[in-house]
Protein backbone atom coordinates (compact mmCIF):
# COMPACT_ATOMS: atom_id res chain seq x y z
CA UNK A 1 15.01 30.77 -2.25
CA UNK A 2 16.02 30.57 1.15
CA UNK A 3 15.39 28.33 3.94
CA UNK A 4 13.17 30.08 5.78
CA UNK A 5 11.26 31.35 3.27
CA UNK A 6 10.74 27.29 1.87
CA UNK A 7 9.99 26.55 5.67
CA UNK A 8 6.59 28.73 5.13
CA UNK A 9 4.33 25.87 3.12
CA UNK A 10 5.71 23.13 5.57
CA UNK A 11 5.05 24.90 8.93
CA UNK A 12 1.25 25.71 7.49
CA UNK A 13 0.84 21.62 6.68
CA UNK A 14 2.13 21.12 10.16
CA UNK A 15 -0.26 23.60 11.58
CA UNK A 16 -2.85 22.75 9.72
CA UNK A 17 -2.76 18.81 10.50
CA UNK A 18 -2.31 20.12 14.42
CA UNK A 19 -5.78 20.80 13.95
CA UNK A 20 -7.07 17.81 12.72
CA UNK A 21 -7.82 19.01 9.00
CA UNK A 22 -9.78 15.66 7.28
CA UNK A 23 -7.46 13.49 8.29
CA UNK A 24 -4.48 15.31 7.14
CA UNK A 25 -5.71 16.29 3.25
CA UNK A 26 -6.90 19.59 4.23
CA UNK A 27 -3.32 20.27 6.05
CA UNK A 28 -1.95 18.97 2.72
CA UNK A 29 -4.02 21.23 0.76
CA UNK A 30 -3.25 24.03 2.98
CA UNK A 31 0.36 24.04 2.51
CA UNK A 32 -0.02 23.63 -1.60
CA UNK A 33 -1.88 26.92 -1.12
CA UNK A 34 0.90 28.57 0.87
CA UNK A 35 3.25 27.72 -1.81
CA UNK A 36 1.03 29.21 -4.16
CA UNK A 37 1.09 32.40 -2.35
CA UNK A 38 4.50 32.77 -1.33
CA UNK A 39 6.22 31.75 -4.41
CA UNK A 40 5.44 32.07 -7.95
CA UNK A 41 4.90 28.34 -8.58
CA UNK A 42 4.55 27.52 -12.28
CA UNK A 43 1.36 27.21 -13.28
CA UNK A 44 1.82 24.14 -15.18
CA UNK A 45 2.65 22.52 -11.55
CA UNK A 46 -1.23 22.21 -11.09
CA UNK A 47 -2.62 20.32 -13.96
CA UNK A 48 0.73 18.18 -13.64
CA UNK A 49 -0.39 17.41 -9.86
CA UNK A 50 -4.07 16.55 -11.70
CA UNK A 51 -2.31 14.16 -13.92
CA UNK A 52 -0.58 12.38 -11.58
CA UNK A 53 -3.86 12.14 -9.06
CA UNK A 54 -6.51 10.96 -11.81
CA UNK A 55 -5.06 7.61 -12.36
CA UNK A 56 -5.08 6.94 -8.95
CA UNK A 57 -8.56 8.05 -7.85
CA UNK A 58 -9.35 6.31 -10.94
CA UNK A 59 -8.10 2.84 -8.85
CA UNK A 60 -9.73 3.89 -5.51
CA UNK A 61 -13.23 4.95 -6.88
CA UNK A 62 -13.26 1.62 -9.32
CA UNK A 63 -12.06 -0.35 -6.05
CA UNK A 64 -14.45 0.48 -3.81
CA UNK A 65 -17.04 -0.10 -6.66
CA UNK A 66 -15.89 -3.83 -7.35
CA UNK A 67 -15.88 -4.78 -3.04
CA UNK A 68 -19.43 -3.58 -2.93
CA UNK A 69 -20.44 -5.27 -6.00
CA UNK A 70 -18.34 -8.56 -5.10
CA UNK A 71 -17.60 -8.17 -1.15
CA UNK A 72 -15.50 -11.27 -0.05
CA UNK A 73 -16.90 -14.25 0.71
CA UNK A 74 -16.31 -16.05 3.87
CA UNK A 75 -16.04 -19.45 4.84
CA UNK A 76 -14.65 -20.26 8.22
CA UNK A 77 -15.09 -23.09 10.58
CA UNK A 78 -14.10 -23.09 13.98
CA UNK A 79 -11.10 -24.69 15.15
CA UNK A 80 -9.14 -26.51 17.77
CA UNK A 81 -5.68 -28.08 17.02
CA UNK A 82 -3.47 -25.80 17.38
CA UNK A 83 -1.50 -26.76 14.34
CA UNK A 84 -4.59 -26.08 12.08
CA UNK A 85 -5.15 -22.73 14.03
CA UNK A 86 -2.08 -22.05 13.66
CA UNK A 87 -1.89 -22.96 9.13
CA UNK A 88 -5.23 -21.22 9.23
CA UNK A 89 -4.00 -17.91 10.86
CA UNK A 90 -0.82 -17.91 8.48
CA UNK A 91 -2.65 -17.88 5.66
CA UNK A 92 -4.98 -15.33 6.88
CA UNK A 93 -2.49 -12.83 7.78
CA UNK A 94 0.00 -13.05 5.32
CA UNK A 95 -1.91 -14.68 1.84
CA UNK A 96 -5.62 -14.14 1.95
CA UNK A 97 -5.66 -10.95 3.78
CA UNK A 98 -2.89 -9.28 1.72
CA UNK A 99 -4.29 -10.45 -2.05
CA UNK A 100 -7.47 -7.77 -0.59
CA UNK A 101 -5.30 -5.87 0.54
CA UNK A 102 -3.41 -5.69 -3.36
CA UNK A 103 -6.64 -5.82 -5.10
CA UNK A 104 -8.54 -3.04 -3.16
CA UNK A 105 -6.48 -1.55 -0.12
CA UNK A 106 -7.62 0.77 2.44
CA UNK A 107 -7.46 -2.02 5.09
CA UNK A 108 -9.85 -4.29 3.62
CA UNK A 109 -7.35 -7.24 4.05
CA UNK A 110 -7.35 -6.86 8.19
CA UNK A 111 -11.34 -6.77 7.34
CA UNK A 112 -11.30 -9.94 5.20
CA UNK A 113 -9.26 -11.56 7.66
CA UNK A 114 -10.94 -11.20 10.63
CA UNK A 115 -13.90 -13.75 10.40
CA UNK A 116 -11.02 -16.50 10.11
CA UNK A 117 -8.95 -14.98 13.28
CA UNK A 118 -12.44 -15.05 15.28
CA UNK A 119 -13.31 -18.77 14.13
CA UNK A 120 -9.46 -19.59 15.03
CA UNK A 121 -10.52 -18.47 18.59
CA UNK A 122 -8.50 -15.37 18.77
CA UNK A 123 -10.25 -12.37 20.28
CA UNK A 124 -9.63 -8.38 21.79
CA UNK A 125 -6.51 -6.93 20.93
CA UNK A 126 -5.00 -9.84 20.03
CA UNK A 127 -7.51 -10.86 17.29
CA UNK A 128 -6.90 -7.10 16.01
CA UNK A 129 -3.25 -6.93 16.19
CA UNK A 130 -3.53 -10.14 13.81
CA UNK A 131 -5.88 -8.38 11.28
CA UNK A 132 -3.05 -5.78 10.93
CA UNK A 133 -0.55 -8.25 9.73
CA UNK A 134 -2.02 -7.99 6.54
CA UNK A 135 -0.76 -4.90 5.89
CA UNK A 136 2.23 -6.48 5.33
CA UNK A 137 2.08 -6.09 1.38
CA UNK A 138 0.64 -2.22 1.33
CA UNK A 139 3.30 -1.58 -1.42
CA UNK A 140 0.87 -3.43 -3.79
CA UNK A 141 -2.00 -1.94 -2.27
CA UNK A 142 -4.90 -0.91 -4.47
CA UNK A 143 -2.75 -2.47 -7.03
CA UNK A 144 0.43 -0.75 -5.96
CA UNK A 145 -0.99 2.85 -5.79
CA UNK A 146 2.77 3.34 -3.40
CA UNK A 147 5.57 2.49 -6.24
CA UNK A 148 3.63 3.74 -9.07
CA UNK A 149 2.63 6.93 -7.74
CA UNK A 150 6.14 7.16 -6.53
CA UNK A 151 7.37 6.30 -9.96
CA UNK A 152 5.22 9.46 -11.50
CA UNK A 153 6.54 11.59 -8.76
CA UNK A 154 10.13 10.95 -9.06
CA UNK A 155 9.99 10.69 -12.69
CA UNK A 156 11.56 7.11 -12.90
CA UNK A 157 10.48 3.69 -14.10
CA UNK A 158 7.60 2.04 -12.50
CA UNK A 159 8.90 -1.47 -13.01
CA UNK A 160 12.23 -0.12 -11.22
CA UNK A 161 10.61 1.53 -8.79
CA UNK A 162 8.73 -1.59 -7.61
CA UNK A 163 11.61 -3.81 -8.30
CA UNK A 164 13.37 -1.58 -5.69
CA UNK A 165 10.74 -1.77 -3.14
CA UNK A 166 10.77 -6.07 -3.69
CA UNK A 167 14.68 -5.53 -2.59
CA UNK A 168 13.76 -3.49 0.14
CA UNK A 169 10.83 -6.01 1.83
CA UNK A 170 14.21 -8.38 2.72
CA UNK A 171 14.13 -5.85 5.73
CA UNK A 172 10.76 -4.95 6.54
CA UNK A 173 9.11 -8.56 5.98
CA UNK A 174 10.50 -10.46 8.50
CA UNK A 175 9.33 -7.73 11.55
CA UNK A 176 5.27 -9.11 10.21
CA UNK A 177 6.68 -12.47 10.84
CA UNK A 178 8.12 -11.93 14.34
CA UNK A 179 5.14 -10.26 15.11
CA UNK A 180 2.78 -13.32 14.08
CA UNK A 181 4.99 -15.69 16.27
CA UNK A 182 4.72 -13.38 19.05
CA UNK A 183 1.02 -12.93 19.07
CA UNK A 184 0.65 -16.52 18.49
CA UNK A 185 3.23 -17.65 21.40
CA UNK A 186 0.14 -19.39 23.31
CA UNK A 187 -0.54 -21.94 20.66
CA UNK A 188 1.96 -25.41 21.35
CA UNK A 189 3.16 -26.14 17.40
CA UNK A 190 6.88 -27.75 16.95
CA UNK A 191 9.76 -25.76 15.49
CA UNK A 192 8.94 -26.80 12.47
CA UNK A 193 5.70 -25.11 11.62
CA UNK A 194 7.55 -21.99 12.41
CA UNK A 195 10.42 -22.88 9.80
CA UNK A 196 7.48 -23.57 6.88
CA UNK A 197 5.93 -20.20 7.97
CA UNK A 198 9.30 -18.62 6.88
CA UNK A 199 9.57 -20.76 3.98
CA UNK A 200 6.06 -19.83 2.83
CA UNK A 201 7.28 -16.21 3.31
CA UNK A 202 9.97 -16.73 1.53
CA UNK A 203 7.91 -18.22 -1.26
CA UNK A 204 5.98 -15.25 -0.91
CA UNK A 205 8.97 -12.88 -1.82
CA UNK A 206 10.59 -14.80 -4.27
CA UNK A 207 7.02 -14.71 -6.40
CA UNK A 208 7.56 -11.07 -6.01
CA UNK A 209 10.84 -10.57 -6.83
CA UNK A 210 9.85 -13.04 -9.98
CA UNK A 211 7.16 -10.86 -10.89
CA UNK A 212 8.76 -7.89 -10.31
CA UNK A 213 11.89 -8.14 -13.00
CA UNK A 214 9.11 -9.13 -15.33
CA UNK A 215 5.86 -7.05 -14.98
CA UNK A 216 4.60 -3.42 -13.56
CA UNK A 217 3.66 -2.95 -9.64
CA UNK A 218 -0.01 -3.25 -10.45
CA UNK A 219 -0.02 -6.50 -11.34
CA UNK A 220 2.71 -7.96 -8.88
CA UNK A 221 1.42 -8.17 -5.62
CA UNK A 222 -1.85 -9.86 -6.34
CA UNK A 223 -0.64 -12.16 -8.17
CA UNK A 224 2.21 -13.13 -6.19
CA UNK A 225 -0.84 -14.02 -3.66
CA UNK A 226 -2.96 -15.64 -5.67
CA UNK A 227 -0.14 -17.66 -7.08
CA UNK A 228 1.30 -18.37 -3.37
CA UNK A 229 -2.06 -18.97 -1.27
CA UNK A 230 -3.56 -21.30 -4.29
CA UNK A 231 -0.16 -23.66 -3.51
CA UNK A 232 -0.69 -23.57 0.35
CA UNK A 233 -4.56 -24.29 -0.55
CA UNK A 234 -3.16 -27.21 -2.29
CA UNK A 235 -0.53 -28.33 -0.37
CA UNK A 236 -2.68 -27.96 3.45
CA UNK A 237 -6.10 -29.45 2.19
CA UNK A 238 -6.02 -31.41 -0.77
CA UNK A 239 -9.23 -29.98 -2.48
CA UNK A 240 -10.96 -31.86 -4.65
CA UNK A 241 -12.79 -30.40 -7.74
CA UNK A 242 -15.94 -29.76 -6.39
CA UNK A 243 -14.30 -27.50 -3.48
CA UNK A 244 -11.97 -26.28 -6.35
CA UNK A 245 -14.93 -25.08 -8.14
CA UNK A 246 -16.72 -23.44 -5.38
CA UNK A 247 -13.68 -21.59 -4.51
CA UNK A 248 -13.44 -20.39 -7.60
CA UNK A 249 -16.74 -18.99 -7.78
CA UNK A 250 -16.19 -17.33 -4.57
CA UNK A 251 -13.72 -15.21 -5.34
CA UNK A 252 -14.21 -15.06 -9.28
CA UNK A 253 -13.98 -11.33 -9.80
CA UNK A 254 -10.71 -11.30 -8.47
CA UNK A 255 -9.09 -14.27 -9.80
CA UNK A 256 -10.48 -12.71 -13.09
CA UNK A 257 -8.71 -9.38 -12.01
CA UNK A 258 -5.49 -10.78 -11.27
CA UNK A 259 -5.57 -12.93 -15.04
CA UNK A 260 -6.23 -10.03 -16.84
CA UNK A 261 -3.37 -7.55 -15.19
CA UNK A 262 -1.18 -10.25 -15.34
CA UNK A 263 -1.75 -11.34 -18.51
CA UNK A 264 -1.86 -7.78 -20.32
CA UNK A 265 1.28 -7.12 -18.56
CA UNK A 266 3.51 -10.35 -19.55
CA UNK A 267 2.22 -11.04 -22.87
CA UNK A 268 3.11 -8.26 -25.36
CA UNK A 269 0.47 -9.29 -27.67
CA UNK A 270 -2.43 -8.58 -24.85
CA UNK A 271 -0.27 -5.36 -24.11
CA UNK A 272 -0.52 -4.50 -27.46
CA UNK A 273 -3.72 -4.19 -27.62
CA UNK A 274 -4.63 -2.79 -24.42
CA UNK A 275 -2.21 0.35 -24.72
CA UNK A 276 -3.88 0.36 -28.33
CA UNK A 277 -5.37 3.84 -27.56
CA UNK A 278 -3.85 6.52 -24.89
CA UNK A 279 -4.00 10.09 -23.67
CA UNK A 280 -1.45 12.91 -23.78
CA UNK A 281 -0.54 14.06 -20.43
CA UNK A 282 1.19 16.78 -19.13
CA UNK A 283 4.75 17.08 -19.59
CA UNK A 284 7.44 14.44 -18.05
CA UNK A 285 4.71 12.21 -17.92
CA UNK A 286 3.73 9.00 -19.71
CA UNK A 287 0.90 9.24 -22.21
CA UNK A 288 -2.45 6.88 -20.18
CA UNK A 289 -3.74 3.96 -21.61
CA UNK A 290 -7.18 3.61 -20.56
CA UNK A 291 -7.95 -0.01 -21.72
CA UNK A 292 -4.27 -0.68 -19.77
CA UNK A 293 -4.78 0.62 -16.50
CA UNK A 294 -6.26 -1.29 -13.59
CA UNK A 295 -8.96 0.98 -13.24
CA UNK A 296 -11.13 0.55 -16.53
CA UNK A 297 -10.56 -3.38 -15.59
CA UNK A 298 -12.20 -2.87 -11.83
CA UNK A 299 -14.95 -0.97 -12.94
CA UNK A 300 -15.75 -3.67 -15.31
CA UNK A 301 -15.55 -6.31 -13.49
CA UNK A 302 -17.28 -4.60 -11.03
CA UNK A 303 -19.88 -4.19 -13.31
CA UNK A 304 -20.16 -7.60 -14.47
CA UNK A 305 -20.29 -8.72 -10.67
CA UNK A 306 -23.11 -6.85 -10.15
CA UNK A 307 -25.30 -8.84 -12.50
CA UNK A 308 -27.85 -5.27 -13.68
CA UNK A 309 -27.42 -3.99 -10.36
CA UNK A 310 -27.21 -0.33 -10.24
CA UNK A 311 -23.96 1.31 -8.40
CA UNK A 312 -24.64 3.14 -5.76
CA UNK A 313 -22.82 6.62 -6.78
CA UNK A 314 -24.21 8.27 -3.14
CA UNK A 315 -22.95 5.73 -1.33
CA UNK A 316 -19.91 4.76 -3.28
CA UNK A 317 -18.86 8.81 -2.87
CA UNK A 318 -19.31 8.82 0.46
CA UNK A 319 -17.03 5.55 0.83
CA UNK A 320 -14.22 6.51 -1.24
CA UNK A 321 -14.26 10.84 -1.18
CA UNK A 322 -11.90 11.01 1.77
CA UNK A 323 -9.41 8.92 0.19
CA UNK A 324 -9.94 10.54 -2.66
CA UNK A 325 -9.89 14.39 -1.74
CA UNK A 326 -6.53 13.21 0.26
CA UNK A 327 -4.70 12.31 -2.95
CA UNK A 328 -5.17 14.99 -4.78
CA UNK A 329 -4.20 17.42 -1.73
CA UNK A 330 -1.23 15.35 -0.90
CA UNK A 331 -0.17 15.38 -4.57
CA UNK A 332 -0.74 19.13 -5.27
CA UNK A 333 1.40 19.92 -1.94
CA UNK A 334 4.53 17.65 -2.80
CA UNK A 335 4.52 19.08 -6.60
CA UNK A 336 4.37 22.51 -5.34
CA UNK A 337 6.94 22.04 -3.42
CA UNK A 338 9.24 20.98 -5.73
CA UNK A 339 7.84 23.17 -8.57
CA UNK A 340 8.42 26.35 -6.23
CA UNK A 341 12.27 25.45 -5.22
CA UNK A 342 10.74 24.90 -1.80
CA UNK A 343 12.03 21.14 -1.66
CA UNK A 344 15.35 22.01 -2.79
CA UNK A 345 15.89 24.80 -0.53
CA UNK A 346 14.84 22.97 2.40
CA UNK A 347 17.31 19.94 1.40
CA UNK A 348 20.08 22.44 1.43
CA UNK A 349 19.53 24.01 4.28
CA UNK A 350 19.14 19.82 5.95
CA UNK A 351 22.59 19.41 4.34
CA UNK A 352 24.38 22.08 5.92
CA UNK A 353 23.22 20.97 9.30
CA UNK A 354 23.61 17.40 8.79
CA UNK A 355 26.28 16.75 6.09
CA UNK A 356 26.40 12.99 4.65
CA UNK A 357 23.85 11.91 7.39
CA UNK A 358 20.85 13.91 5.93
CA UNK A 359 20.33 10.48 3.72
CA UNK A 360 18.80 9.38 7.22
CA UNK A 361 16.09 11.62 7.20
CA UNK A 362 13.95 9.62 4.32
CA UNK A 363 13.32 6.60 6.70
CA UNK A 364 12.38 8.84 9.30
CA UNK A 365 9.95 10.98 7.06
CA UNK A 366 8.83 7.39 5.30
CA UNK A 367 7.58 6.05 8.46
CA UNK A 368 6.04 9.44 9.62
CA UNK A 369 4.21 10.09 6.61
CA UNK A 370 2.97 6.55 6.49
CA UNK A 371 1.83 6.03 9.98
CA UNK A 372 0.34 9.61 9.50
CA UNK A 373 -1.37 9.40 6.44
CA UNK A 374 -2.33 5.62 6.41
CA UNK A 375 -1.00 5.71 2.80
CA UNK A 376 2.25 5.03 0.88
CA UNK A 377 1.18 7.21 -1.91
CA UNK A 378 0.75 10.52 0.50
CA UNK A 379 3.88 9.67 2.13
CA UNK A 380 5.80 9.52 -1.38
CA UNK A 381 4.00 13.20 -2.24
CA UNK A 382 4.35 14.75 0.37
CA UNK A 383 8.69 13.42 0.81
CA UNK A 384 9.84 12.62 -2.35
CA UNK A 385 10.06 16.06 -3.35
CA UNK A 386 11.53 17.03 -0.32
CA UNK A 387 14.24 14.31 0.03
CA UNK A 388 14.85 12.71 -3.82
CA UNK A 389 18.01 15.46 -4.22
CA UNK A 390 19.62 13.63 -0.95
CA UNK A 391 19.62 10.11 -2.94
CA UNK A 392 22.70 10.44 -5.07
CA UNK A 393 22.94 8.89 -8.40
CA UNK A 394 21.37 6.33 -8.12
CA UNK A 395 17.87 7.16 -6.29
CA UNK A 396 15.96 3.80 -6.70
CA UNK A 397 17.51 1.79 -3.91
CA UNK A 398 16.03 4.95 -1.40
CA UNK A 399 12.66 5.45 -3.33
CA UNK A 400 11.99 1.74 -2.90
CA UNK A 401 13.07 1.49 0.87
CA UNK A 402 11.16 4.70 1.59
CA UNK A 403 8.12 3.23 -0.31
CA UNK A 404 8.17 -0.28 1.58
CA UNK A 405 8.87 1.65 5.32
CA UNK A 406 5.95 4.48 4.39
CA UNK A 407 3.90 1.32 3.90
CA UNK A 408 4.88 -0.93 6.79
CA UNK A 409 4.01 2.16 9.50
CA UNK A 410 0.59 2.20 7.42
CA UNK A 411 -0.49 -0.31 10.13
CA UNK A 412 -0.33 2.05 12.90
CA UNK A 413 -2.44 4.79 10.93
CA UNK A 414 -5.21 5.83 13.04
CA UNK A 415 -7.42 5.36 10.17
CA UNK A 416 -6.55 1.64 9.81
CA UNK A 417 -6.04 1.10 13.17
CA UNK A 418 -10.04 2.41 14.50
CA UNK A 419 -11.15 0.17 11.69
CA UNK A 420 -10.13 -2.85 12.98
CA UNK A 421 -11.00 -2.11 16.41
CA UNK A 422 -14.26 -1.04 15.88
CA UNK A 423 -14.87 -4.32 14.03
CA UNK A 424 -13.41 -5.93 17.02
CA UNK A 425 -15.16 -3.73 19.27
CA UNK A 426 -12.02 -2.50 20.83
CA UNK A 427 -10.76 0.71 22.21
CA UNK A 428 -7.61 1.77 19.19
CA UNK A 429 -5.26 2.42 22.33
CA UNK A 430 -5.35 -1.80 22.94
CA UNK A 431 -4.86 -2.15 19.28
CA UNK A 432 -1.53 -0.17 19.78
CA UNK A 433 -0.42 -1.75 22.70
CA UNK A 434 -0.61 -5.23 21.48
CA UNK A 435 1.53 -3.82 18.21
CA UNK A 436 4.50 -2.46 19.95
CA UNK A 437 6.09 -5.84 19.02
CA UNK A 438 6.07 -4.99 15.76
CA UNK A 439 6.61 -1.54 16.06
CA UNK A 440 9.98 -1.24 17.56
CA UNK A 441 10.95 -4.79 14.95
CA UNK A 442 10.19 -2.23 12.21
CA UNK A 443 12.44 1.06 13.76
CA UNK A 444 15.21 -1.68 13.74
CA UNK A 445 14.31 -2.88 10.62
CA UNK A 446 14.32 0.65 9.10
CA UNK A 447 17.63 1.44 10.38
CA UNK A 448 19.15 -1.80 9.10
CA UNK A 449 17.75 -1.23 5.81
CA UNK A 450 19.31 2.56 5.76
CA UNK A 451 22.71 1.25 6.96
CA UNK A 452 23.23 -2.06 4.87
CA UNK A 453 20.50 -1.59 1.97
CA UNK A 454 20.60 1.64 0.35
């Protein structure tokens, strides 16, 4: 095929989203059909694309269902030292926040967070820039939707995959941190709350990078929280049982959540049984295990948490069907791609212009596709195809950096970004502006991670 006959599907997308097409999905969905037409895409490509959707809906719909049948609850008191503001907003942004963020995604960490950045006295665009901190884990968001999905695309391990992205969060970590000490300049704390902030952090990635070696994405990132912000709990307020206990019953659902993945996932025994029973799918992919996957363990607990309480189906449709209809358009345009030649053409004809620097293309598509789509999955969809015969060999070191990046520019996603500032009451434009910190820490970080990294 040649080049500008593979440009056809890509130019419709980009028309398409120039129009403002549901957020992107119907630009995504537009292209898939272009393909269709101008090439005779297998027809197997389709039910493949289905495949590789299903399971994640399957973790979006059953998300959604366990925050409305166990929303977060909050407990915040005002306060005025500015070390404790300062603990309390740590722990918001980068523990408490992002375990929400693993368990359901979609932004509902900056969400969670909030009520404590209001009680610490933060407000405007500064209380909003905060709440987008916690998108500093979106790799393990909705229980890692990013690295698995990118592990079905590519066709490669999901424990390597997300192994790969732990390696690549050296670079894009720290920017989240910088950030924090920047919008927190105002508060007086010594030097040395700063250093345990990047010890904490550090804490935070070697419980990945633990985890990682030893169990699937799903189950990593929330419990690398859990594990993490129960220490800092411990080590900041010296609970006794009774507040032990009531914390606990708080947030039950979800320390039940993260047992269960864990444990099914690190003790073959539990495995065992769980992956007991699975489902053919279509070729090249692994068979699903129902009683395994994170989704059949959501919807339970969901409802269990809702004690008889009918769901909602209207309402829980209407929450979840854009994210939704998006997956399944940005998965059906990145497989026809790649089905109909289109990927590899266009890869060719980036090769002849660029030579050994078309590698640098896949952290420039990574953060476009991730600041565009507000997802780490659509990114991986949509580029993966396009930019996976440009990674050598040895392709993991490049999925995982383009999976952490996609996810880092997830913070300045117009979807996640008018959420926040509509909670905050907020005009998104001040949002961005009191981001650009952060913004141009991640471009560098990007670039180091492309230079020294893969």
């Amino acid at each position: 095929m040649s080049t500008a006959l593979a440009i056809v599907p890509v130019a419709v997308f980009v028309l398409a989203a120039s129009r403002g097409l549901a957020h992107l999905a119907g630009a995504a969905l537009a292209g898939a059909a272009a393909a269709l037409i101008v090439a005779g895409v297998p027809p197997a490509a389709i039910p493949r694309a289905l495949w590789i959707a299903l399971p994640m809906c399957a973790v979006i719909f059953a998300g959604v269902m366990l925050r409305e049948a166990a929303p977060p609850k909050v407990e915040v008191q005002r306060q005025t030292d500015p070390r404790a503001v300062h603990r309390r907003l740590f722990v918001a942004c980068f523990l408490l926040g992002p375990f929400f963020e693993c368990a359901v995604g979609f932004g509902i960490g900056a969400m969670f967070a909030l009520p404590f950045i209001f009680a610490a006295r933060r407000e405007g665009a500064n209380a909003a820039a905060l709440a987008m901190l916690t998108q500093c884990l979106v790799p393990w968001g909705a229980l890692a939707l990013g690295p698995m999905g990118s592990a079905d695309i590519a066709g490669v391990s999901a424990l390597a995959v997300g192994k790969a992205t732990v390696d690549a969060l050296i670079f894009t970590l720290p920017p989240f941190l910088l950030a924090f000490w920047w919008l927190v300049r105002d508060l007086d704390v010594p030097w040395t709350q700063r250093l345990a902030d990047a010890l904490w952090l550090a804490a935070l990635w070697f419980a990945l990078d633990f985890l990682g070696e030893r169990a699937p994405p799903d189950a990593v990132g929330i419990a690398a929280c859990a594990v993490v912000a129960a220490l800092r709990l411990l080590w900041d307020e010296r609970p006794d049982r009774a507040t032990i206990a009531r914390v606990a019953g708080a947030y039950g659902p979800y320390i039940a959540l993260t047992a269960v993945l864990v444990s099914s996932r690190l003790v073959p025994e539990i495995g065992a049984i769980t992956k007991a029973w699975t489902i053919p799918t279509a070729e090249g992919l692994p068979d699903f295990a129902p009683f395994h996957h994170a989704a059949f363990w959501l919807t339970l607990l969901a409802f269990v948490a809702a004690r008889g309480r009918g769901p909602d189906w209207a309402g829980l449709w209407a929450q979840s069907k854009r994210a939704l209809f998006a997956t399944c358009a940005f998965v059906l345009f990145g497989e026809m791609l790649a089905q109909g030649g289109f990927a590899e053409a266009l890869v060719r004809g980036f090769e002849s212009l660029a030579g050994d620097a078309a590698i640098a293309v896949v952290p420039l598509l990574g953060a476009l596709g991730g600041a565009g789509t507000g997802s780490a999955l659509a990114a991986s969809a949509v580029n993966l195809p396009l930019t996976l015969p440009l990674m050598g060999e040895d392709k993991l070191p490049a999925i995982g950096a383009h999976v952490a990046i996609a996810a880092a520019f997830t913070a300045f996603s117009p979807g996640r970004v008018a959420l926040v500032a509509g909670l905050a009451k907020l005009e998104p434009g001040a949002v961005y502006r009191a981001l650009a910190p952060l913004a141009l820490a991640l471009v560098l970080a990007a670039t180091l991670l492309f230079v020294f990294g893969v």
